[in-house]
Protein backbone atom coordinates (compact mmCIF):
# COMPACT_ATOMS: atom_id res chain seq x y z
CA UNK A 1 78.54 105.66 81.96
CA UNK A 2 80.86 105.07 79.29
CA UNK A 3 80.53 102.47 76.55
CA UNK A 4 81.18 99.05 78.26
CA UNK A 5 83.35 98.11 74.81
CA UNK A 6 85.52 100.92 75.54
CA UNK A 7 88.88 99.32 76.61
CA UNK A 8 91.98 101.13 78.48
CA UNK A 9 95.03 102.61 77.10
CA UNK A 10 97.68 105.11 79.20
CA UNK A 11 97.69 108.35 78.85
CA UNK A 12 100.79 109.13 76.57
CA UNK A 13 102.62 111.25 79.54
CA UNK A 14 102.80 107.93 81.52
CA UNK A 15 103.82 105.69 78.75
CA UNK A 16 106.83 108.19 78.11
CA UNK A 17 107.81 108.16 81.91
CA UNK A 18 108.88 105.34 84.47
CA UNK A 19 105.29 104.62 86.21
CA UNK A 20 103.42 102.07 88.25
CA UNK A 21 99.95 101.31 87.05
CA UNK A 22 97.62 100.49 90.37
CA UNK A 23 94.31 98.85 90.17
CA UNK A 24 92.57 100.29 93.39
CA UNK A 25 88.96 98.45 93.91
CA UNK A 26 86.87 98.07 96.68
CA UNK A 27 83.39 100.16 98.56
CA UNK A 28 82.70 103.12 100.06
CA UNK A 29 86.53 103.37 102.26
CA UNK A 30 87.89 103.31 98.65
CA UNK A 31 85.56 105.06 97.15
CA UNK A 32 85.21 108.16 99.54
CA UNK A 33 87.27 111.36 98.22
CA UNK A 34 89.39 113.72 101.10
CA UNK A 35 86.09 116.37 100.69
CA UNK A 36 83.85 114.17 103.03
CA UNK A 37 86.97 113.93 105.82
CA UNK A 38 87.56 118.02 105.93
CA UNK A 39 84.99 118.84 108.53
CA UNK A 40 87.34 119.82 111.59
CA UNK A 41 90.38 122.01 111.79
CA UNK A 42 92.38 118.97 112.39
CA UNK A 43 91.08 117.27 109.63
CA UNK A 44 91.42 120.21 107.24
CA UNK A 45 95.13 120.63 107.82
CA UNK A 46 95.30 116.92 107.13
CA UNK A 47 93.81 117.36 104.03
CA UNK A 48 95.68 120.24 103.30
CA UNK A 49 99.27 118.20 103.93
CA UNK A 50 98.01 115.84 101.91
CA UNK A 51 97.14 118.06 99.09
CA UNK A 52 100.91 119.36 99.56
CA UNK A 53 102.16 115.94 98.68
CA UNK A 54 100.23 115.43 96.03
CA UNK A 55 101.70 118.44 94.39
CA UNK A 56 105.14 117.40 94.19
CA UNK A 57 103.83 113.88 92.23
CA UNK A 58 102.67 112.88 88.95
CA UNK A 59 99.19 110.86 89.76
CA UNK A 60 97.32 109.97 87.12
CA UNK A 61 93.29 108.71 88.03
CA UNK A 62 91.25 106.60 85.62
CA UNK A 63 87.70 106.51 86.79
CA UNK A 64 85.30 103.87 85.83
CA UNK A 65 82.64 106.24 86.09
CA UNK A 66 83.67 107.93 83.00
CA UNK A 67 86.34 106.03 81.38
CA UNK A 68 88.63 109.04 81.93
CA UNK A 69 91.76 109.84 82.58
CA UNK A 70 92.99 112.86 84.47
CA UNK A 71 95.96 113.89 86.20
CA UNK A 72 95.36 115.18 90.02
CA UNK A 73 96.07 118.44 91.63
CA UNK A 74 95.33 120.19 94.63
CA UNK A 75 92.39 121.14 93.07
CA UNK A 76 90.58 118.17 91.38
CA UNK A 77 91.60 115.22 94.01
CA UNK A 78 89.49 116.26 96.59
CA UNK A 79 86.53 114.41 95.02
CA UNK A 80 88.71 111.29 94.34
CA UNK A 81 89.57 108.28 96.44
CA UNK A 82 91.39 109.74 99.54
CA UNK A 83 92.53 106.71 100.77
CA UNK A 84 93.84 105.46 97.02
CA UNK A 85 95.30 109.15 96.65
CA UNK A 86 97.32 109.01 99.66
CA UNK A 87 98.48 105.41 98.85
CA UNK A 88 99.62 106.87 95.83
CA UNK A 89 101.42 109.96 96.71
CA UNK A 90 103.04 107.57 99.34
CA UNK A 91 103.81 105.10 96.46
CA UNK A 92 105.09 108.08 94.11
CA UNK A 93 107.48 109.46 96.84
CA UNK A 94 109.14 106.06 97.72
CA UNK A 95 109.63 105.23 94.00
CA UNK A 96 110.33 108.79 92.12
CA UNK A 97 107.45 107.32 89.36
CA UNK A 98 104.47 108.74 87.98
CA UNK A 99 101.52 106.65 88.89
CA UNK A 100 98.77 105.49 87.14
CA UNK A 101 95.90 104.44 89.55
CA UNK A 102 93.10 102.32 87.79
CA UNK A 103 89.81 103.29 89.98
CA UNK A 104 86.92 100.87 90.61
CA UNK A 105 84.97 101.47 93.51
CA UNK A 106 81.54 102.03 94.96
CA UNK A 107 79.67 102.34 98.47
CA UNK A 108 78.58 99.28 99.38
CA UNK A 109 79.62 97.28 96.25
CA UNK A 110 79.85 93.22 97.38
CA UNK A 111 82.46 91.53 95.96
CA UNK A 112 80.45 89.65 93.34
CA UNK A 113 79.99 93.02 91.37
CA UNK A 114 83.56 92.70 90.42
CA UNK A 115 82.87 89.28 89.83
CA UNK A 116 82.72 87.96 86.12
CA UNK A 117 79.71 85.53 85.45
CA UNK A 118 82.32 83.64 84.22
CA UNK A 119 84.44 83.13 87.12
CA UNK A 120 81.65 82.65 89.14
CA UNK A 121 80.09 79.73 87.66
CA UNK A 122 83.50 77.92 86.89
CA UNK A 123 83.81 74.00 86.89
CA UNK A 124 86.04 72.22 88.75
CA UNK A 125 87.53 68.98 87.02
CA UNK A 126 84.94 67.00 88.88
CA UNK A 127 82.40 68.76 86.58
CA UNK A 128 81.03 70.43 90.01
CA UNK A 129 80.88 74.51 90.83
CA UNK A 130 84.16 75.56 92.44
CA UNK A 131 81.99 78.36 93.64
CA UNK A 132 78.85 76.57 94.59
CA UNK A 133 77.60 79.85 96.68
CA UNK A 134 78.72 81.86 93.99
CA UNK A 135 76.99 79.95 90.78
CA UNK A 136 73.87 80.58 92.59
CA UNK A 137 73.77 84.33 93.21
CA UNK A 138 74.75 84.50 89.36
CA UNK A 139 72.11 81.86 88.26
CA UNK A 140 69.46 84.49 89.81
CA UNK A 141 70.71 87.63 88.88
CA UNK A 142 68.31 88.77 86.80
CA UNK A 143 65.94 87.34 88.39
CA UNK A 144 64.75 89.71 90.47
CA UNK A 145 62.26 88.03 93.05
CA UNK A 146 65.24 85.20 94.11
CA UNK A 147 68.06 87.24 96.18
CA UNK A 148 68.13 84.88 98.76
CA UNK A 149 71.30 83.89 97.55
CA UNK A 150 72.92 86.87 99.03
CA UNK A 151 73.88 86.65 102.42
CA UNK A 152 74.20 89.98 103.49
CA UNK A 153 70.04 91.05 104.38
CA UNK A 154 70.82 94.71 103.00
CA UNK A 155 72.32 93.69 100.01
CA UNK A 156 69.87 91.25 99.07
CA UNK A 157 67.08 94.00 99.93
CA UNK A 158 69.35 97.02 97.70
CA UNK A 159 69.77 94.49 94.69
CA UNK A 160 66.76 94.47 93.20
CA UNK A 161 65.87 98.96 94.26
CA UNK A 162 69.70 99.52 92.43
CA UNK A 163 69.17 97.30 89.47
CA UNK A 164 65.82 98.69 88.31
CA UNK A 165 66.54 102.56 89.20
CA UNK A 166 68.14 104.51 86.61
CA UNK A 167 69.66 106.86 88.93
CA UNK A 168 71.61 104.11 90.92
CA UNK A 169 71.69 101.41 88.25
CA UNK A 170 75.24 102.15 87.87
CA UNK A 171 75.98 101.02 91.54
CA UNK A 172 76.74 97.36 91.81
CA UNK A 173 74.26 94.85 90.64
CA UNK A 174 76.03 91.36 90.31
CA UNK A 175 79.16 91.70 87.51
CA UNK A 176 78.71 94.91 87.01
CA UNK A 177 81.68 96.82 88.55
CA UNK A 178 83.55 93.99 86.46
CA UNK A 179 81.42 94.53 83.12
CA UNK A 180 82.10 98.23 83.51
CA UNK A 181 85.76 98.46 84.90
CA UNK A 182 87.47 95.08 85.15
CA UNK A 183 86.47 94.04 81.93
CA UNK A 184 87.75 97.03 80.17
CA UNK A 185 91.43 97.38 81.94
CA UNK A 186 91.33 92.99 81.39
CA UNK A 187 90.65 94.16 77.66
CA UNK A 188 92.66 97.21 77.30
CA UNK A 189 96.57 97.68 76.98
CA UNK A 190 97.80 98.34 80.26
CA UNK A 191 99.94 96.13 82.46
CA UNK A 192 99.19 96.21 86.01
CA UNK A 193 101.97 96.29 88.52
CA UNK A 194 99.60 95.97 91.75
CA UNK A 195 96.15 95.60 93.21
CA UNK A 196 94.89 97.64 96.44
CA UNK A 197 91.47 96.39 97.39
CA UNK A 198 89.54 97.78 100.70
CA UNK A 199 86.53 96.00 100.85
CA UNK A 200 84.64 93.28 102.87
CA UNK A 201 81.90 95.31 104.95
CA UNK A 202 79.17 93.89 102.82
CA UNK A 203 80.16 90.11 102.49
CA UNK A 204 81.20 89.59 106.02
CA UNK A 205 78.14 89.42 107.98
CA UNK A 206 74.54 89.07 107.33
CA UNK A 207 73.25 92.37 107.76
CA UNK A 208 75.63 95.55 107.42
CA UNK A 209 74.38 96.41 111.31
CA UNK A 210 75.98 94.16 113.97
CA UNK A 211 74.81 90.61 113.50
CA UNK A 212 76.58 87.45 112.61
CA UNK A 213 79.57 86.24 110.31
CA UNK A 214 78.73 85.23 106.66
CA UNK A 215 79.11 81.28 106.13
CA UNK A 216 83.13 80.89 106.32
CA UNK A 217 83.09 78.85 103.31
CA UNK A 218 81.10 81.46 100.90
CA UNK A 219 83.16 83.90 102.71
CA UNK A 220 86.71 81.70 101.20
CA UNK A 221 84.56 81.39 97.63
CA UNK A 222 84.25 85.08 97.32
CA UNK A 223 87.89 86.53 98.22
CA UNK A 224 89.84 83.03 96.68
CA UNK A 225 87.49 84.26 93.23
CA UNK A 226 88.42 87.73 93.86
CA UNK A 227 92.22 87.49 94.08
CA UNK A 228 92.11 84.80 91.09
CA UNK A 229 89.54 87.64 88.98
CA UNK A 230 91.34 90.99 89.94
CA UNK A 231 94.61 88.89 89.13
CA UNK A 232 93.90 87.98 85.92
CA UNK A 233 93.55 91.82 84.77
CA UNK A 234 97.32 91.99 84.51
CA UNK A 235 98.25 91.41 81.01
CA UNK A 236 101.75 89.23 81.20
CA UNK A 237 104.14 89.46 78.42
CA UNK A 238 105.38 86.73 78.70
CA UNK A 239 104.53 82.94 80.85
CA UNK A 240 107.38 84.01 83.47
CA UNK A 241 105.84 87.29 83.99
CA UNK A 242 105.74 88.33 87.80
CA UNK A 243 101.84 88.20 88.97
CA UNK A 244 100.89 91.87 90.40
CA UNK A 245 101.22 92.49 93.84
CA UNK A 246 98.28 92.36 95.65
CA UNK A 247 97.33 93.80 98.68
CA UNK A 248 94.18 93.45 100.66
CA UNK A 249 93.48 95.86 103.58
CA UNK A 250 91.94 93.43 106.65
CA UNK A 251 89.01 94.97 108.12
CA UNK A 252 89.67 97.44 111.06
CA UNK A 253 88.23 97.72 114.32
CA UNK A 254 84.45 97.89 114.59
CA UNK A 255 81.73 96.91 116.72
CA UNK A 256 80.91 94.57 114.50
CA UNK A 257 81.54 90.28 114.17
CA UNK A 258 84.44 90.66 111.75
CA UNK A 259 86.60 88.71 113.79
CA UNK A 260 86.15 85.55 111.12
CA UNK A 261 86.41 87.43 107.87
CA UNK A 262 89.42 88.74 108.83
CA UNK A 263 91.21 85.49 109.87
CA UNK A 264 89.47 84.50 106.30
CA UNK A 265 91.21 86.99 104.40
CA UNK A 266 94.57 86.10 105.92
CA UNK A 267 94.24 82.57 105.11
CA UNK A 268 93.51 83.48 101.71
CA UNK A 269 96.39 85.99 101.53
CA UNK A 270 98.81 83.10 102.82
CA UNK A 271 97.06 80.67 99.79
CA UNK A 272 97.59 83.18 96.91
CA UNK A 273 100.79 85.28 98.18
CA UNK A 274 99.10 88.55 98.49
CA UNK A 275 99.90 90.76 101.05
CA UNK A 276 97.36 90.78 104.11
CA UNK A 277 97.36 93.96 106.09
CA UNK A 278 96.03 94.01 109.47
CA UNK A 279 94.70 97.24 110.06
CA UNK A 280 92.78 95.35 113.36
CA UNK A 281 96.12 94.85 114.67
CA UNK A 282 97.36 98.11 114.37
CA UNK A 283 94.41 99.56 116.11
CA UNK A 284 93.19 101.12 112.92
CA UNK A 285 89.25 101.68 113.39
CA UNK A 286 86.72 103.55 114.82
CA UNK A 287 84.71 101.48 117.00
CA UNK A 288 81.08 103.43 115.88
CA UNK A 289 82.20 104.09 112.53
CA UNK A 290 82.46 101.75 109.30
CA UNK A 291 84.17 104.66 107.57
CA UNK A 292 87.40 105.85 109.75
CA UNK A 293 88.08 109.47 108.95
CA UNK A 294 91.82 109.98 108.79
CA UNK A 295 93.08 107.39 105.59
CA UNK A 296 96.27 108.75 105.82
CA UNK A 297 97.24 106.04 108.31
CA UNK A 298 95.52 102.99 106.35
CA UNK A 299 97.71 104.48 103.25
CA UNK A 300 100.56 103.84 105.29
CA UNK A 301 100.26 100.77 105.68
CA UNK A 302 99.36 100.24 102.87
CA UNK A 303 102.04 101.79 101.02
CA UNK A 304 104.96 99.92 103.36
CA UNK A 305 103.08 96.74 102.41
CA UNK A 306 103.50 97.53 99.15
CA UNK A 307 107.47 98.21 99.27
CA UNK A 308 107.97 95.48 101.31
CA UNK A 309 106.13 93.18 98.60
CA UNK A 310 108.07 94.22 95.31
């Protein structure tokens, strides 16, 4: 990983041309590239339409893996997020812009990785934790014999393995998709004109197998400090300065008790004004699958969503 001080700046062939800068955040349906959804002939001449698309478009991809920018081909996307590629090619065609996509993502990330300790342990004016739930999983997060705190079983069981191996210490222990991406677009000198974040698979049960819903309220703590957090990235010129548009993709069809989390994330769509998409609704899903294999059709949404919004 890069130097966590390092701070963002745009390549100079955006800054010179009209462009959208997207933060795209989320786990492993925004982190996957198109290479693990090319197994079958069908899928391969999806891949191959897409990479036809993406051709014609000026993408740019920052990765907070490396703190790098590059600009995708044919040839180099097929590692990168295929669902935040597609959005983006979508995004490029309905605008004529180059676009800048701002990547934080990793499998299984929960949302307080891309929390800041900060934000989590905020006072209300009562004195009390706004995030009660919250303030506790960050009070314990180094130590690492307490992870009761996390609700999800198999995050509180891969907390402690991630944060003490090398190899996947750069995963997402507590704040740390924030102290290694959020933090440095927050401190950098790039103005962000949305948010896509696909996520909610590890905060929305107990256990990432079928089991039951997550307590409603920590689920509201975590996605009303999410939308506040990723929010606060943008840097406004000035104090009339139009907040980013912010979509959040609803969890899709699953055999799975998601039926809660998702009516959670609306409500907290309809709070902040960010754009809830229901990909349940539209049928989106693959009942034995957490990881649907054709994105193209979540990116559609999700790019409509995102011309409605602006």
């Amino acid at each position: 990983m890069p130097d966590i001080d390092s701070l963002v700046s745009l390549p100079r062939q955006v800054e010179d041309a009209p462009h959208e800068i997207w933060l795209c955040a989320g786990q492993s349906n925004m982190q996957k590239g198109w290479n693990e959804f090319n197994a079958t002939p069908q899928e391969k001449e999806r891949v191959k339409g897409e990479m036809a698309r993406l051709a014609k478009c000026q993408i740019w991809f920052w990765d907070f893996n490396d703190g790098k920018w590059r600009q995708l081909t044919p040839e180099n996307a097929l590692r990168k997020s295929a669902f935040g590629v597609s959005f983006a090619i979508r995004r490029a065609e309905a605008t004529g812009k180059a676009i800048a996509m701002l990547y934080v993502a990793a499998g299984g990330a929960p949302t307080e990785s891309f929390l800041s300790e900060q934000t989590m342990c905020a006072l209300g004016k009562d004195g009390k934790p706004l995030y009660p739930h919250l303030a506790a999983i960050a009070t314990n997060r180094h130590r690492l014999d307490q992870n009761k705190d996390f609700p999800c079983a198999w995050v509180a069981r891969e907390y402690p393995r991630r944060r003490t191996n090398r190899e996947e210490a750069c995963w997402w222990p507590v704040s740390l998709m924030y102290d290694y991406g959020i933090k440095r677009i927050k401190g950098g000198e790039v103005q962000i004109d949305g948010i896509l974040w696909y996520q909610g698979e590890s905060n929305a049960t107990t256990c990432v197998a079928p089991d039951k819903p997550t307590d409603r309220d920590y689920q509201l703590e975590t996605l009303r400090a999410l939308v506040s957090e990723l929010r606060s990235v943008s840097q406004l010129s000035t104090p009339n300065s139009q907040l980013p548009t912010f979509i959040m993709m609803g969890l899709p069809k699953m055999n799975r008790p998601w039926e809660q989390y998702r009516a959670v994330q609306k409500q907290v769509c309809d709070e902040t004004g960010a754009i809830f998409v229901d990909t349940f609704a539209a049928g989106l899903g693959e009942m034995n699958d957490v990881h649907p294999r054709d994105k193209t059709v979540f990116a559609d949404l999700a790019a409509k969503a995102a011309s409605a919004g602006k």
